[in-house]
Protein backbone atom coordinates (compact mmCIF):
# COMPACT_ATOMS: atom_id res chain seq x y z
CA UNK A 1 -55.75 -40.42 -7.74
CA UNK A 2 -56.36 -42.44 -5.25
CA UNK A 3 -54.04 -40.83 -2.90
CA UNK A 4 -56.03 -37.50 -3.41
CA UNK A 5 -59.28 -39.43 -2.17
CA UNK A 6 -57.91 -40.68 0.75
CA UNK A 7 -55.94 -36.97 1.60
CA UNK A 8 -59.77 -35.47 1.38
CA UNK A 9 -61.42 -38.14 3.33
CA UNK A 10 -59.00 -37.87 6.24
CA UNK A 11 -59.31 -33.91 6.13
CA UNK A 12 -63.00 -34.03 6.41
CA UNK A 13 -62.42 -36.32 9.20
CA UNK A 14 -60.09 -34.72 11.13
CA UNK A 15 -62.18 -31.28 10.44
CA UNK A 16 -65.08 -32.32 11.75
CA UNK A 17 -63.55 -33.88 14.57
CA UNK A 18 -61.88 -30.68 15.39
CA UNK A 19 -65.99 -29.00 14.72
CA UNK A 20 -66.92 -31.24 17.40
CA UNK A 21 -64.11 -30.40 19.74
CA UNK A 22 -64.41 -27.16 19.92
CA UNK A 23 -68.16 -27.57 20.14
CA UNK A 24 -67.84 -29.83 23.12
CA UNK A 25 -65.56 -27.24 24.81
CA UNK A 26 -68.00 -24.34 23.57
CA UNK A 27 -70.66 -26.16 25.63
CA UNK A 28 -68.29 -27.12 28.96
CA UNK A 29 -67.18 -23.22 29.01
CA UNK A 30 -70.71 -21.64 28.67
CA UNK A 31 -71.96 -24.14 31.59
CA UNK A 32 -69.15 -23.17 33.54
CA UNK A 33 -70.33 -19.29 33.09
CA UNK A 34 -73.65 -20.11 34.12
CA UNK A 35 -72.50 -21.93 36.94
CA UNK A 36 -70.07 -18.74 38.05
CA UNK A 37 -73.25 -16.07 37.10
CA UNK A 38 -75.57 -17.98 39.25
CA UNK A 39 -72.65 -17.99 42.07
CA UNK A 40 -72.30 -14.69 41.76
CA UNK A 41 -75.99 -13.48 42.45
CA UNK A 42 -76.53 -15.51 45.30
CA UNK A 43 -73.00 -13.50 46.58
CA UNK A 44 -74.60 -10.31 45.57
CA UNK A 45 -77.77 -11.25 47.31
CA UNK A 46 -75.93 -12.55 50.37
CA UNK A 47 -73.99 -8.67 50.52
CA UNK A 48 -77.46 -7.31 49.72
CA UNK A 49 -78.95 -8.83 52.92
CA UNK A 50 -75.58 -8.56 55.01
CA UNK A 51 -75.18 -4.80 54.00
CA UNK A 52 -79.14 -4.07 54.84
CA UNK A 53 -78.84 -5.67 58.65
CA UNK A 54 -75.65 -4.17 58.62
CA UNK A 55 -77.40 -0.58 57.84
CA UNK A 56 -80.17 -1.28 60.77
CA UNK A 57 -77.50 -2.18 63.18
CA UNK A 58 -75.70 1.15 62.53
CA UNK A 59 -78.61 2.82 62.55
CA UNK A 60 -79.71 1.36 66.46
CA UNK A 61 -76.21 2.36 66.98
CA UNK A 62 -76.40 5.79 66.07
CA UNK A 63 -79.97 6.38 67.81
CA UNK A 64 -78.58 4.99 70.85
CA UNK A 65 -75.25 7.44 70.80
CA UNK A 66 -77.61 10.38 69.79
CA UNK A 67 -79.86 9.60 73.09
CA UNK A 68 -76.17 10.17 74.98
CA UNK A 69 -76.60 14.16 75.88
CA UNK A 70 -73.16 15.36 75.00
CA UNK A 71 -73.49 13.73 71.98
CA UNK A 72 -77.12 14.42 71.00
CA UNK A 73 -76.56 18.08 69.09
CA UNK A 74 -74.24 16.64 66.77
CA UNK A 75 -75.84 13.74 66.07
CA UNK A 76 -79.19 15.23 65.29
CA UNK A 77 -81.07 14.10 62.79
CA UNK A 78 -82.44 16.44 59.73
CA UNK A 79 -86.56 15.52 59.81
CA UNK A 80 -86.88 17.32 56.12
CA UNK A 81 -88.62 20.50 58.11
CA UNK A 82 -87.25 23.89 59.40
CA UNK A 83 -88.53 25.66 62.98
CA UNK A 84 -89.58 29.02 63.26
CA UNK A 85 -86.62 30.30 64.13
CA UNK A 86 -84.33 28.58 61.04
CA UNK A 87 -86.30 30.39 58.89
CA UNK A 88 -86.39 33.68 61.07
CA UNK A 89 -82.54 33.40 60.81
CA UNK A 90 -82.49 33.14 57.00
CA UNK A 91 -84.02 36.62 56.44
């Protein structure tokens, strides 16, 4: 009986050794995802700001090739409103 006792004992032992294992490792791995989230959205907020100055220098660029005379007609920009004589066109 004895034997039985001491078979139990050691299998709570080594169970809740195991329990705090895999706890242990439950907590490394979800730091470690925290760490690699909060990596992430500073790399998504460094594209953010690259892609924005990258927008405004395309932009200058565009403006300054549209000031070009050759190029100017077909690099006009749409202002959202039609001339008189669009809309005499269309009908």
């Amino acid at each position: 009986m004895s034997f039985l006792i001491f078979s139990q004992t050691l299998f709570y032992l080594v169970v809740s050794c195991a329990v705090i294992v895999l706890g242990t490792l439950f907590v490394i791995i979800a730091y470690h995802m925290v760490h690699i989230t909060k990596h992430l959205r500073h790399i998504a907020d460094n594209l953010d700001d690259t892609s924005g100055e990258l927008k405004k220098r395309i932009e200058e660029i565009v403006e300054r090739l549209s000031s070009l005379p050759i190029l100017s007609y077909f690099l006009k920009r749409n202002t959202g409103h039609e001339s008189r004589t669009s809309r005499k066109k269309r009908s």
